[in-house]
Protein backbone atom coordinates (compact mmCIF):
# COMPACT_ATOMS: atom_id res chain seq x y z
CA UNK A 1 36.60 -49.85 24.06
CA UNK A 2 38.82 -47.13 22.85
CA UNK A 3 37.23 -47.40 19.41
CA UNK A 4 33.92 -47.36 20.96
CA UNK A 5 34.80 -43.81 22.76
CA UNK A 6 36.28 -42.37 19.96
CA UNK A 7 33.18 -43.22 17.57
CA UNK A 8 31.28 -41.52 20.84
CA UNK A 9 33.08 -38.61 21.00
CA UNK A 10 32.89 -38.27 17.44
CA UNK A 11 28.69 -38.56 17.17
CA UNK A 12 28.66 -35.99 20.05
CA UNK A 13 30.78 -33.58 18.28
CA UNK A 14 29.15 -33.57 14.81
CA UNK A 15 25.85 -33.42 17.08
CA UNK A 16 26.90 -30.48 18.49
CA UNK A 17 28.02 -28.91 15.02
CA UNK A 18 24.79 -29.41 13.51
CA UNK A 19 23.04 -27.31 16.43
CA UNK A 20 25.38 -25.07 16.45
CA UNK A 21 25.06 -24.39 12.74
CA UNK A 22 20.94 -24.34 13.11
CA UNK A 23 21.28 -22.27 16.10
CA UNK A 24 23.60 -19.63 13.97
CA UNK A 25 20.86 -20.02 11.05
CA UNK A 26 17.70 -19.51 13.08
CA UNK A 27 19.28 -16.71 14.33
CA UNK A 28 18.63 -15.04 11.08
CA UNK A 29 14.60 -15.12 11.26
CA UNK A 30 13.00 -12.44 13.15
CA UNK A 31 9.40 -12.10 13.83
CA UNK A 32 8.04 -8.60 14.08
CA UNK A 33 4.71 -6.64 13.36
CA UNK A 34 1.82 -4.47 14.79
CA UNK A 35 -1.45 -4.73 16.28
CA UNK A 36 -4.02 -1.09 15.81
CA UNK A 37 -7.28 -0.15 16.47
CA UNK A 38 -9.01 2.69 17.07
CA UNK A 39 -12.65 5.00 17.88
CA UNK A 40 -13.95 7.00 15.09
CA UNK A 41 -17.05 9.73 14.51
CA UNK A 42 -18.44 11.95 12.34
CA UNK A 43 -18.42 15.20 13.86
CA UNK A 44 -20.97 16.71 11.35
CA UNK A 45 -22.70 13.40 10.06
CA UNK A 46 -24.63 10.15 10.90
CA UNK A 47 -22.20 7.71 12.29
CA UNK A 48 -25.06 4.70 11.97
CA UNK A 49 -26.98 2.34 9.96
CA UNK A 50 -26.74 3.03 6.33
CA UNK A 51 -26.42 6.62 6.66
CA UNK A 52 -22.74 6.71 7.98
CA UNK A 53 -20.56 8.48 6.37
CA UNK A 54 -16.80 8.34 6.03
CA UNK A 55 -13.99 9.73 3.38
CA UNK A 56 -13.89 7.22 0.35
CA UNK A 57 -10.17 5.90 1.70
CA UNK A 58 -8.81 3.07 2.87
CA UNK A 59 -8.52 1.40 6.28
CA UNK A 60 -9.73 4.10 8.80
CA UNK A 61 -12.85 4.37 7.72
CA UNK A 62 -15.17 2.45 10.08
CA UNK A 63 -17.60 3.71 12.60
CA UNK A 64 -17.00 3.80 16.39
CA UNK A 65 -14.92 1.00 18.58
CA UNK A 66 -13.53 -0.65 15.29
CA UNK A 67 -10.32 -3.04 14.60
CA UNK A 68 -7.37 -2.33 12.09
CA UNK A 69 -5.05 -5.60 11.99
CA UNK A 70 -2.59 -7.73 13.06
CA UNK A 71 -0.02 -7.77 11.19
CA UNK A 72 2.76 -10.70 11.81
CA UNK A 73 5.95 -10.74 9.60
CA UNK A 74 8.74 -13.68 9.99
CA UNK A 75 11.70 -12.61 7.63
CA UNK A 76 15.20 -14.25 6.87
CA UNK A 77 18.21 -12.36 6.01
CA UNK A 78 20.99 -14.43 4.81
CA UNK A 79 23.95 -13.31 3.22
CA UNK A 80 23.00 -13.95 -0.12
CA UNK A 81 19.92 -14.88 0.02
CA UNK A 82 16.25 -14.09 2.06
CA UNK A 83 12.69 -14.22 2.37
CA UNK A 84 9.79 -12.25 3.64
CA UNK A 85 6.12 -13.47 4.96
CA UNK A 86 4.08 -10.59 5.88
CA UNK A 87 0.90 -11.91 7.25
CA UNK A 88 -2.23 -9.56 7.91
CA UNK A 89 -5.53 -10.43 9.72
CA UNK A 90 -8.61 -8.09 10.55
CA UNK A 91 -10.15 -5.41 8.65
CA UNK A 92 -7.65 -3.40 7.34
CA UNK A 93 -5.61 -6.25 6.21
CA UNK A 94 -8.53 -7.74 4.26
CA UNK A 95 -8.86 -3.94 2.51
CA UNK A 96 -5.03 -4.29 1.62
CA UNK A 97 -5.45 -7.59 0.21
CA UNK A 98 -8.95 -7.14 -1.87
CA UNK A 99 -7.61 -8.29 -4.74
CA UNK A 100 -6.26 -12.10 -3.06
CA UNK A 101 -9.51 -13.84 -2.88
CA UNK A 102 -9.38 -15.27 -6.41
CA UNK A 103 -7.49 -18.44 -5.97
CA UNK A 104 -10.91 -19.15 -4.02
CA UNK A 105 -13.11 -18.48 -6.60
CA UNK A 106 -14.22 -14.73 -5.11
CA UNK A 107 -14.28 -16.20 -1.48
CA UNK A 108 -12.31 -15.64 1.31
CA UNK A 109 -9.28 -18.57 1.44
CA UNK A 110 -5.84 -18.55 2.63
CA UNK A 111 -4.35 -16.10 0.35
CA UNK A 112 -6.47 -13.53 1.87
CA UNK A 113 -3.87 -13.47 5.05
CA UNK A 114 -0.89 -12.71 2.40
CA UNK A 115 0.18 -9.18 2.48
CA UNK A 116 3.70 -9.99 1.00
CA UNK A 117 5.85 -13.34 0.47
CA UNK A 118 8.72 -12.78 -0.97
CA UNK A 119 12.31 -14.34 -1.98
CA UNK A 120 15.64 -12.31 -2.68
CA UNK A 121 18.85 -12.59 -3.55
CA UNK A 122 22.28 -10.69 -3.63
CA UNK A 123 23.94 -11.24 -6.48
CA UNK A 124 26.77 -9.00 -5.32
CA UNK A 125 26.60 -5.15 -3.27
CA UNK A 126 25.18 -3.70 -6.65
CA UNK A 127 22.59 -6.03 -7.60
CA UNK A 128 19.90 -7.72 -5.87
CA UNK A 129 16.82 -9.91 -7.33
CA UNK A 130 13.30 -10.12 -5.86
CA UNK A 131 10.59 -12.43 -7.10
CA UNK A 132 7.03 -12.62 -5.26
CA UNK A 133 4.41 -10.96 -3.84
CA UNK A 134 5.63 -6.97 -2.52
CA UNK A 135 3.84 -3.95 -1.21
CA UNK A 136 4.14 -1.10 -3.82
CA UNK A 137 7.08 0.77 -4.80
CA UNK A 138 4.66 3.77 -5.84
CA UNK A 139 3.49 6.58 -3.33
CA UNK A 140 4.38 8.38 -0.05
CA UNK A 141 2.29 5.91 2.48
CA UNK A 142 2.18 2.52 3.10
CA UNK A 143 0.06 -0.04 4.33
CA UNK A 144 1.44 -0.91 8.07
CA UNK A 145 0.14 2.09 10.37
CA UNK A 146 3.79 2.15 12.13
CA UNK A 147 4.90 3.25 8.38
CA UNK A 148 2.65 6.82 8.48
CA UNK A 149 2.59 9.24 10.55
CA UNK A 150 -1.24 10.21 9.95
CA UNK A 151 -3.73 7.12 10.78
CA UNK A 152 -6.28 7.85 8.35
CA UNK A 153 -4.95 7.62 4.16
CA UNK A 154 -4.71 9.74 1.84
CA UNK A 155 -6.86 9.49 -1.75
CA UNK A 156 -3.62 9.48 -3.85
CA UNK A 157 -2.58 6.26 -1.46
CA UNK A 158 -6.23 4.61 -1.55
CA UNK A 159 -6.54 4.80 -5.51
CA UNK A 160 -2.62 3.89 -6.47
CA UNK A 161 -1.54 -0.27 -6.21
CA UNK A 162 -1.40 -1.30 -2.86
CA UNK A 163 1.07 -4.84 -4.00
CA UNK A 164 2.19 -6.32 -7.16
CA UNK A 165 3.54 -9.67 -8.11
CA UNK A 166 6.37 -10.16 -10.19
CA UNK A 167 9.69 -9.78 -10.45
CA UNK A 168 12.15 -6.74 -9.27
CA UNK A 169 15.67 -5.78 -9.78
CA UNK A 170 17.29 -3.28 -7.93
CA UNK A 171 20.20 -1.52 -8.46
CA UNK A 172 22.53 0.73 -6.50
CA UNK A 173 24.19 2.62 -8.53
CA UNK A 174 25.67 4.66 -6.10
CA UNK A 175 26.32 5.52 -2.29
CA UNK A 176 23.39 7.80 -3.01
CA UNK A 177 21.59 6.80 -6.39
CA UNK A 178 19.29 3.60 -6.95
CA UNK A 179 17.25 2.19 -9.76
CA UNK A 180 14.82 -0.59 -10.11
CA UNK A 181 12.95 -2.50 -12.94
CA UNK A 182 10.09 -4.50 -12.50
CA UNK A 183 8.01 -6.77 -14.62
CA UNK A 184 4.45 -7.81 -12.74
CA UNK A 185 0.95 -9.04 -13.09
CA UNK A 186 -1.91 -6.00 -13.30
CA UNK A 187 -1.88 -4.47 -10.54
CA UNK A 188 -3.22 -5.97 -6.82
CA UNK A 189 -3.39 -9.25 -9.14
CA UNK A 190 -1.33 -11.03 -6.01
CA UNK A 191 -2.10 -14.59 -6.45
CA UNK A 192 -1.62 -15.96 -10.34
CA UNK A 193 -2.06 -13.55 -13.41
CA UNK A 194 -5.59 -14.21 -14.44
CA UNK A 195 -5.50 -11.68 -17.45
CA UNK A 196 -2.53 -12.94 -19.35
CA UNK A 197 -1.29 -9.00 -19.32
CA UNK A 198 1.96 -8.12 -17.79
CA UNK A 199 2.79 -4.19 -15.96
CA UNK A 200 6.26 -2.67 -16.18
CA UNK A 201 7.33 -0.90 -13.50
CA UNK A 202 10.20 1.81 -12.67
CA UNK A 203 11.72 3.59 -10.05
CA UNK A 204 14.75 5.99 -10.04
CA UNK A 205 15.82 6.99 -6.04
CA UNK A 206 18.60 9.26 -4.52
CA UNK A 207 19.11 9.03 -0.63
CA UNK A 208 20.72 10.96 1.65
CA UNK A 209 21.02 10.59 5.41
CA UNK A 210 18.62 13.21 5.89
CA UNK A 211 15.70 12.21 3.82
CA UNK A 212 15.33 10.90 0.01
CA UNK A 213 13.44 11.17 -3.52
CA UNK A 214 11.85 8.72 -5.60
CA UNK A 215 10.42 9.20 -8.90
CA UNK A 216 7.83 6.11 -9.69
CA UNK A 217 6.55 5.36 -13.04
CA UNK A 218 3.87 1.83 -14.10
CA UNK A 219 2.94 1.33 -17.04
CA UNK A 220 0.83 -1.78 -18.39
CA UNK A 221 -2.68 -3.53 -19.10
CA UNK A 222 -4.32 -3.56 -15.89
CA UNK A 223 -7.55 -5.63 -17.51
CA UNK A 224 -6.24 -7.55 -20.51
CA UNK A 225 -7.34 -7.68 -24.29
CA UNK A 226 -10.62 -8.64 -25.76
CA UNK A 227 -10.90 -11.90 -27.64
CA UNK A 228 -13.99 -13.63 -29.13
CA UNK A 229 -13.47 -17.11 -27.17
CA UNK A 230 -13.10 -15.39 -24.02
CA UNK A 231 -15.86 -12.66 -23.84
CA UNK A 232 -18.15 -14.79 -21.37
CA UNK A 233 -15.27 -15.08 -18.95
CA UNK A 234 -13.84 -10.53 -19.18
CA UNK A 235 -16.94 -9.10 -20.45
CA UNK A 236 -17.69 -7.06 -23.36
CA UNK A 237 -15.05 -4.45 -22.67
CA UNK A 238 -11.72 -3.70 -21.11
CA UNK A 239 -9.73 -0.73 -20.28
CA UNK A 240 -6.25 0.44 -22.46
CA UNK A 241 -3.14 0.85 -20.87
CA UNK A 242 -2.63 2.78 -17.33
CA UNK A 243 0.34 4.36 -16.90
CA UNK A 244 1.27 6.19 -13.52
CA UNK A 245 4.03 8.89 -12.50
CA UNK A 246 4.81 9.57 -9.22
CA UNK A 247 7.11 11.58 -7.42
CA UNK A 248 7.72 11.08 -3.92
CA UNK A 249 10.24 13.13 -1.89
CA UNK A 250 10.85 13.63 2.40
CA UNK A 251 13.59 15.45 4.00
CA UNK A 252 14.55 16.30 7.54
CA UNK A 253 14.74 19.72 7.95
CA UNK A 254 16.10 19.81 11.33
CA UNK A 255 16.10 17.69 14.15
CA UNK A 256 12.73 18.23 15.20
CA UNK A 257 11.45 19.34 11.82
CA UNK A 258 10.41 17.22 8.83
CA UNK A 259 9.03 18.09 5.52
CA UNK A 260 7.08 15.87 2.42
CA UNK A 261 5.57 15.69 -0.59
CA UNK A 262 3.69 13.62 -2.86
CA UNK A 263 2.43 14.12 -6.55
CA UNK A 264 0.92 11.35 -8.97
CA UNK A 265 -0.55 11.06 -12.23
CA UNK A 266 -2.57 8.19 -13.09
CA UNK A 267 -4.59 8.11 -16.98
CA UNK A 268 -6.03 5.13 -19.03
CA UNK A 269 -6.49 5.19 -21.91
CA UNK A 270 -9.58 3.91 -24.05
CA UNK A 271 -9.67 -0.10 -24.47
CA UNK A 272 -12.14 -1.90 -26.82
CA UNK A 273 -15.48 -3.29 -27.01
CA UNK A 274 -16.94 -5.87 -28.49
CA UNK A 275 -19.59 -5.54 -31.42
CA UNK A 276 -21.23 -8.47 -32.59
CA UNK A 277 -18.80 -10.71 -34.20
CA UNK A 278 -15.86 -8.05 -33.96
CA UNK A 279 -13.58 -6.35 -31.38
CA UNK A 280 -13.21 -2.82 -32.18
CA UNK A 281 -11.39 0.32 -30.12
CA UNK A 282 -13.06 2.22 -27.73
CA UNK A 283 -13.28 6.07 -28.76
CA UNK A 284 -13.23 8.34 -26.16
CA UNK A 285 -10.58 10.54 -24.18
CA UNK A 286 -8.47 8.63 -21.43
CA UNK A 287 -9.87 8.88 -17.81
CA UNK A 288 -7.92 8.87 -14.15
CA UNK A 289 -6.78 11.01 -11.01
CA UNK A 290 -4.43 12.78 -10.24
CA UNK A 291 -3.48 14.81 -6.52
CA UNK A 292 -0.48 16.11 -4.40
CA UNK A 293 0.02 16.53 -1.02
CA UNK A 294 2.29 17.74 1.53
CA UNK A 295 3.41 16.59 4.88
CA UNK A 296 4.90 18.89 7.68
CA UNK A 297 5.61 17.14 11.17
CA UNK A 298 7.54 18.80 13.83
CA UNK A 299 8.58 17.17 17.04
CA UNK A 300 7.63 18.95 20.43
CA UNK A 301 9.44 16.34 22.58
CA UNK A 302 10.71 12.89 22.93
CA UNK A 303 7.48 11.65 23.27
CA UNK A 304 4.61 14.02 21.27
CA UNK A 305 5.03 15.42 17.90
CA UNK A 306 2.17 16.73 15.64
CA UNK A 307 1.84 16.78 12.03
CA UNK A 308 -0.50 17.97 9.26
CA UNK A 309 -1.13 16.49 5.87
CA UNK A 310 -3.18 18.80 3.37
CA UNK A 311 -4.05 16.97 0.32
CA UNK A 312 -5.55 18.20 -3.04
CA UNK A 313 -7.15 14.93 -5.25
CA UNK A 314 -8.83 15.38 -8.79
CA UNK A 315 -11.04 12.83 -10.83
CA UNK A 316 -11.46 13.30 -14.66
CA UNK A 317 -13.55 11.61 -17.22
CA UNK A 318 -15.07 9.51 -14.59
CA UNK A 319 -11.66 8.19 -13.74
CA UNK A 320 -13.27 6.91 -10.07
CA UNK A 321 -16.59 6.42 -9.16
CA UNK A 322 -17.89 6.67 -6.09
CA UNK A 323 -14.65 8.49 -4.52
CA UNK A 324 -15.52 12.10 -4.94
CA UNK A 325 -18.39 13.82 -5.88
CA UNK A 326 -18.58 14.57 -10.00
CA UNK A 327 -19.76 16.72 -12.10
CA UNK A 328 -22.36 15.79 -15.51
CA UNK A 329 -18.35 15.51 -17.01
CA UNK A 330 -17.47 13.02 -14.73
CA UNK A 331 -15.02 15.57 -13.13
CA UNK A 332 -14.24 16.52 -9.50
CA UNK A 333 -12.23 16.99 -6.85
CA UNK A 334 -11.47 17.05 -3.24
CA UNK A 335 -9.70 18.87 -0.53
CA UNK A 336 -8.05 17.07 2.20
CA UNK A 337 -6.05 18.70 5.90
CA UNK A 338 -5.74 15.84 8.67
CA UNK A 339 -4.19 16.96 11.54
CA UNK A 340 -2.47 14.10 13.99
CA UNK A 341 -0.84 13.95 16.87
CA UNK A 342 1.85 11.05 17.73
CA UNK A 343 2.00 10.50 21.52
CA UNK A 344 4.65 7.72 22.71
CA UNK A 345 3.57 6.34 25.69
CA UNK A 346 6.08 3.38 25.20
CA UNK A 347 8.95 3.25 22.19
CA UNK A 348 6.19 0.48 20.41
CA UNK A 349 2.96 1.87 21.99
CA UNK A 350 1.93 4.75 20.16
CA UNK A 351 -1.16 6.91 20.55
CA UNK A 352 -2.91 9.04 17.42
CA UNK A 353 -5.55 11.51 18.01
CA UNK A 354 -6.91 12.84 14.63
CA UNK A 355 -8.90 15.27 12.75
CA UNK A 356 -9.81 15.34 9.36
CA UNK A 357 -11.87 17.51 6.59
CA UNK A 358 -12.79 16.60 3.63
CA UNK A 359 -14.15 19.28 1.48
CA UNK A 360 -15.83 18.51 -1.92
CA UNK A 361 -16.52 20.65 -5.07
CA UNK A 362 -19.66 18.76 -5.90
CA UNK A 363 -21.91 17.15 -3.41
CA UNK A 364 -20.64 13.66 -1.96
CA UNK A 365 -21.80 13.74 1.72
CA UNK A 366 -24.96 13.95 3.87
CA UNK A 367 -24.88 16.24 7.11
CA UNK A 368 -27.04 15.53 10.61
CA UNK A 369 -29.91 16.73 8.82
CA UNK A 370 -30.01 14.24 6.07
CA UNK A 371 -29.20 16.83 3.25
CA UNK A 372 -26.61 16.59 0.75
CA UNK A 373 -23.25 18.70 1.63
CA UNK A 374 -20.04 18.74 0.43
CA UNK A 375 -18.04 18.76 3.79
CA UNK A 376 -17.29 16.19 6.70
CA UNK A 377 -15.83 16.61 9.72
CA UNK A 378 -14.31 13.71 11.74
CA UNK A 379 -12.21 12.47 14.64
CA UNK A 380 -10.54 9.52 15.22
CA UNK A 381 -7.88 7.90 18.30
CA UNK A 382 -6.08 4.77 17.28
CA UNK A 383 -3.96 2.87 19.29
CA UNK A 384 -0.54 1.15 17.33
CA UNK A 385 1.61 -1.11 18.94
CA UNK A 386 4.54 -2.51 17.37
CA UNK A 387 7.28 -5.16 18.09
């Protein structure tokens, strides 16, 4: 009988270790994310049928009553080691995931949910390893709505990689420096590399407690080469090599005053084309974009701040089509001032009133009279709640 209480007790402790020990490792997941959506017009333009027009950006860009996303994120932080699974559902997700459907043969599948799965580890405080799918190291905005402070994007954000796949090192040099090295598929190529091209990517930081600077650099074939067995499958012609600089930089001022900035330069060069039985260079100048823009938000009180984002974008060679209005050169450029407004009616409910003008060099919009114009005035409220 004793033996039989002892092997008991012993069942009931080792019981009680093991959910003790899953208890202390669950602990480690979190679930977090958002939920947005918001109204939107035209203040000098249709805002139905096919004759609505909106800014050639990404996510809030839809007429009237429209959804952004839910966004759902479970994450484990271990001591050595972690994960991330950032999930994304609704319209602006499926924008920041374009590039996912491919595992599905151009359809919509599963992937199409994935806005980053990733795996880490710590090698020790200076060195960590990531390898997976994570949003872009490149630019001043992000993809989540609780990440800007302005609801609508910029062009510089739009046109840069939203996420890459690959493989990231990251290392902290200092209390204040950082530098990471990246090898990935082309760029938004999420789900398998499909070109058989690989991007190298760069980024040199220094933080402070008030604010921080990052200088961004990709470089890589975005398209793949040319070959003669393979022509039915890429097409006649593909792009050179894209390379990208960008300098990103934010710095409270004071307590209730914050200033940024954001400058990128984005060229391709000339690929090849095939002719006949050969594969020969392209001739021709490189083509791309390039833009900067400044942020300025000051805080009026706990719960309202304002802030303004003027942005200046250029296309040349025909670097984007459809984006800005261009010239017989295939050159042109934009004007961007969005002015927002951040009301807290909860700490995770947030409310963002918004105007925005857009104002072209060359014509790109229609006004209320159905005649071409240059300009467009609109106004948008969203509503993001996070948790």
């Amino acid at each position: 009988m004793k033996k039989f209480q002892l092997l008991i007790a012993l069942l009931l402790l080792s019981t009680c270790t093991v959910v003790l020990a899953q208890e202390e490792e669950t602990s480690n997941v979190t679930i977090s994310g958002s939920v947005d959506a918001y109204f939107r017009t035209n203040l000098n333009a249709p805002n139905k049928g096919d004759a609505f027009q909106a800014p050639a950006t990404s996510f809030g860009n839809l007429p009237g009553f429209s959804l952004g996303m839910a966004n759902i994120i479970a994450a484990y932080e271990g001591e050595k080691v972690g994960f991330v699974a950032d999930l994304v559902f609704g319209p602006r997700g499926e924008d920041a995931v374009f590039g996912s459907p491919m595992y599905a043969g151009g359809e919509a599948g599963s992937s199409q949910i994935v806005n980053q799965l990733y795996m880490y580890w710590n090698v020790n405080e200076v060195v960590t390893f990531t390898i997976g799918n994570f949003n872009t190291y490149l630019g001043y905005e992000v993809i989540s709505p609780t990440g800007n402070f302005n609801y609508s994007t910029s062009y510089m954000f739009s046109y840069g990689p939203f996420s890459h796949t690959g493989v990231k090192a990251d290392f902290q040099l200092s209390e204040n420096w950082a530098f990471m090295a990246s090898v990935m598929n082309p760029t938004d190529m999420t789900e398998f590399n499909f070109n058989g091209s690989y991007t190298l990517g760069g980024q040199l930081a220094y933080t402070t407690d008030g604010g921080g600077t990052y200088l961004n650099l990709l470089y890589g074939d975005q398209d793949g080469k040319l070959d003669m067995n393979t022509l039915s499958s890429f097409g006649n012609s593909s792009m050179g090599n894209t390379f990208q600089i960008d300098l990103t930089t934010g710095y409270d001022v004071t307590e209730s005053l914050y200033l940024g900035l954001n400058t990128t330069y984005n060229t391709t060069s000339a690929g090849q084309v095939a002719n006949g039985n050969s594969i020969q260079d392209a001739t021709g100048d490189g083509y791309g974009f390039y833009g900067i823009a400044g942020y300025v938000q000051a805080a009026a009180s706990e719960k309202f701040s304002l802030g303004l984002r003027g942005e200046y974008f250029s296309v040349f060679n025909g670097g984007l089509d459809g984006v800005v209005g261009l010239n017989n050169m295939g050159d042109g450029n934009v004007f961007a001032a969005t002015l927002s407004g951040n009301a807290k009616i909860t700490d995770n409910f947030t409310l963002i009133p918004e105007v925005r003008l857009d104002a072209m060099t060359n014509d790109f919009f229609i006004d209320n009279d159905y005649q071409n114009s240059k300009n467009l005035t609109s106004f948008l409220i969203a509503g993001v709640f996070s948790f």
